[in-house]
C-alpha atoms as a PDB file:
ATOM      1  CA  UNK A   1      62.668-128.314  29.511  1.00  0.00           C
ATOM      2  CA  UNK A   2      59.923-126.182  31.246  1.00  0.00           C
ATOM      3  CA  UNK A   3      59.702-125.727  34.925  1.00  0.00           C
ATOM      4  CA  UNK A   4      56.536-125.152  37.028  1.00  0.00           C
ATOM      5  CA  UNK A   5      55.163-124.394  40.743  1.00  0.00           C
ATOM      6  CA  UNK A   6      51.925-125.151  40.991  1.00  0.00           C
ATOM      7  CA  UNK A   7      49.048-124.796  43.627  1.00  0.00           C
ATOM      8  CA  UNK A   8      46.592-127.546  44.365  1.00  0.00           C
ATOM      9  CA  UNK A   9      43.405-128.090  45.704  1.00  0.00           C
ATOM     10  CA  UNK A  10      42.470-131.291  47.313  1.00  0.00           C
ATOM     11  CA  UNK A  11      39.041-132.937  47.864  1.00  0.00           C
ATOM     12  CA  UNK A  12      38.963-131.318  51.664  1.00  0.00           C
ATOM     13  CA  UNK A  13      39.745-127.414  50.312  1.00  0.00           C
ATOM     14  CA  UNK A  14      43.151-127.786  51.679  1.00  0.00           C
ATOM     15  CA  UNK A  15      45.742-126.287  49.276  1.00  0.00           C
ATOM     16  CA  UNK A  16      49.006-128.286  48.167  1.00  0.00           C
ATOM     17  CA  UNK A  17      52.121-126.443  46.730  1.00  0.00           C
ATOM     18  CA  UNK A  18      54.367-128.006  44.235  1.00  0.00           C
ATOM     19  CA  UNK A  19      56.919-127.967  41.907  1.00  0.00           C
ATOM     20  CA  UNK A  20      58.248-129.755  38.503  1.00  0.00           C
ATOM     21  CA  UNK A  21      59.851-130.304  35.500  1.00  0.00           C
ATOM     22  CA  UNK A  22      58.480-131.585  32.330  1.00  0.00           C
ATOM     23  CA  UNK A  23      54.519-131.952  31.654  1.00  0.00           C
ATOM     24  CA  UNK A  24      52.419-130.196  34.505  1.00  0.00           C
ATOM     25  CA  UNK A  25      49.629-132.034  33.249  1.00  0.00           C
ATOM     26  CA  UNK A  26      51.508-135.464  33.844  1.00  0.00           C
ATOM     27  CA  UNK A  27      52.287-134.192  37.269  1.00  0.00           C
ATOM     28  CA  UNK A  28      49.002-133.353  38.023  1.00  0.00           C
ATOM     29  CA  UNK A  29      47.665-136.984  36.996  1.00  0.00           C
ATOM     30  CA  UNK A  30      50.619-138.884  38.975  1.00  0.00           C
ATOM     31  CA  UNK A  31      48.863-136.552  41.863  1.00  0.00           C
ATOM     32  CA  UNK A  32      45.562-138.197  41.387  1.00  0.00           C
ATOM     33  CA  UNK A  33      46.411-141.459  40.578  1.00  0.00           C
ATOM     34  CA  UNK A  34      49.523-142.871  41.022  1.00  0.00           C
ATOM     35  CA  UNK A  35      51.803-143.654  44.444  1.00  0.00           C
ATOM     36  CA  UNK A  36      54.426-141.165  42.568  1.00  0.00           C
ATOM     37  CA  UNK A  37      52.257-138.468  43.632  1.00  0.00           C
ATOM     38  CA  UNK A  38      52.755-136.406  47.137  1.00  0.00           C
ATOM     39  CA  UNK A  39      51.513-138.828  50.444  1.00  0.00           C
ATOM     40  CA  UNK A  40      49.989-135.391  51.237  1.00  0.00           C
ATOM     41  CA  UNK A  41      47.912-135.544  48.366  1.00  0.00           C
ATOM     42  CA  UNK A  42      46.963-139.210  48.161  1.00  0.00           C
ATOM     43  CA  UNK A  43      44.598-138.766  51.123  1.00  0.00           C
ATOM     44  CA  UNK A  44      43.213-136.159  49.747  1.00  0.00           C
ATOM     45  CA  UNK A  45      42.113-137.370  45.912  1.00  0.00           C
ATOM     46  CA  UNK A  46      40.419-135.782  43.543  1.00  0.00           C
ATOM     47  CA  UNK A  47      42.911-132.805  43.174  1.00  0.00           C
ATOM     48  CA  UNK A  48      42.331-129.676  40.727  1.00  0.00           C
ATOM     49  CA  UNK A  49      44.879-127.695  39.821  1.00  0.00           C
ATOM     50  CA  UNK A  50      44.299-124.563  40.621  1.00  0.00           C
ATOM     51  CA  UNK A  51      47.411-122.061  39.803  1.00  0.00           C
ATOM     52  CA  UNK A  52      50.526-122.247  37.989  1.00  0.00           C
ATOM     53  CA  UNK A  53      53.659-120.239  37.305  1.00  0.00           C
ATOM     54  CA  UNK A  54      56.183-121.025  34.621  1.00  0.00           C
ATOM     55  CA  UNK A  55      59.967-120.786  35.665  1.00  0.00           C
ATOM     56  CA  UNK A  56      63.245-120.727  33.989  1.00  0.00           C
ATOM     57  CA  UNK A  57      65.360-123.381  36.220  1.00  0.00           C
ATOM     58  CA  UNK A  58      64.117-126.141  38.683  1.00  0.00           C
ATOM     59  CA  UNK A  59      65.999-123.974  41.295  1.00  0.00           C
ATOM     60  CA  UNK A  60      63.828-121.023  40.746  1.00  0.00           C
ATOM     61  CA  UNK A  61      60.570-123.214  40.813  1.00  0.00           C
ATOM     62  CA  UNK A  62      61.505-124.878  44.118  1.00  0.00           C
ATOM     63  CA  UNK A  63      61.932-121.011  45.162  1.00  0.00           C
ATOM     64  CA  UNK A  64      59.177-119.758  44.301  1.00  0.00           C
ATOM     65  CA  UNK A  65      57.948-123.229  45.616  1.00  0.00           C
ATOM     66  CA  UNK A  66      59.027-122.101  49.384  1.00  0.00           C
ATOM     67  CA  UNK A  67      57.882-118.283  48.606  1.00  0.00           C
ATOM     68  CA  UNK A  68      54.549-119.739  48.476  1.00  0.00           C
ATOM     69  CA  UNK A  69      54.176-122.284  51.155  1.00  0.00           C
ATOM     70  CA  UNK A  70      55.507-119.444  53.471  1.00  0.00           C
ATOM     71  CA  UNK A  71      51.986-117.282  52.890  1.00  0.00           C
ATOM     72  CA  UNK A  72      49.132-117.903  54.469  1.00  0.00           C
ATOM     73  CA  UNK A  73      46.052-119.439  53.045  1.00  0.00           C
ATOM     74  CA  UNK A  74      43.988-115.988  52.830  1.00  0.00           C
ATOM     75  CA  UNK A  75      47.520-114.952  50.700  1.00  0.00           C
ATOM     76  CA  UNK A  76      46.891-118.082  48.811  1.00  0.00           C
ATOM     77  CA  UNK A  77      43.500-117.301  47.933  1.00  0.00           C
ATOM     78  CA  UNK A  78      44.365-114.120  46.742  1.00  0.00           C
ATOM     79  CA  UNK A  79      47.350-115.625  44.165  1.00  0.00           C
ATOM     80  CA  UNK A  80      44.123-118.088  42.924  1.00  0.00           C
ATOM     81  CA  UNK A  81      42.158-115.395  42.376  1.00  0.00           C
ATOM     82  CA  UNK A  82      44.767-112.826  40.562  1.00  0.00           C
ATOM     83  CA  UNK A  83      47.440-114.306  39.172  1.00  0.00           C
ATOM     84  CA  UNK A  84      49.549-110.857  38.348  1.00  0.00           C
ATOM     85  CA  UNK A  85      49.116-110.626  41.806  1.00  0.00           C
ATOM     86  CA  UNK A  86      52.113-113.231  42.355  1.00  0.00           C
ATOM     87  CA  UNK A  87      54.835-110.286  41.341  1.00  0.00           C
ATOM     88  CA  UNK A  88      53.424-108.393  44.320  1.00  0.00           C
ATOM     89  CA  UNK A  89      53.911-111.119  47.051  1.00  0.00           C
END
């Protein structure tokens, strides 16, 4: 099984930090259109996936998960931008 974090963005610019197992692509759609997808990100439809990091366990994800959601949003940016960046951070 794969593991993922993932970044977000939402229809208002805001940026949405997530995790999974399984199909990111399925995850991204139950984002979009389904109540299985964050309340955060329901009132904020359409959402593009912006970023995305492959991980070995769920634990790690949800790690890296909190890593991320602890920088600010110019760090965010920055992670968008240039991905190798993400070893740095």
């Amino acid at each position: 099984m794969k593991y993922y974090v993932y970044i977000l963005e939402c229809a208002d610019g805001t940026l949405y930090t997530g995790s999974t197992q399984g199909s990111l692509e399925d995850r991204v759609h139950k984002h979009n259109h389904t109540k299985a997808g964050a309340k955060y990100t329901r009132a904020r439809r359409p959402v593009v996936l912006r970023y995305s990091e492959e991980c070995d366990s769920f634990a790690t994800a949800r790690a890296r998960e909190a890593e991320i959601k602890r920088l600010k949003k110019p760090a965010k940016l920055a992670l968008l931008k240039a991905p190798f960046l993400r070893k740095m951070i």
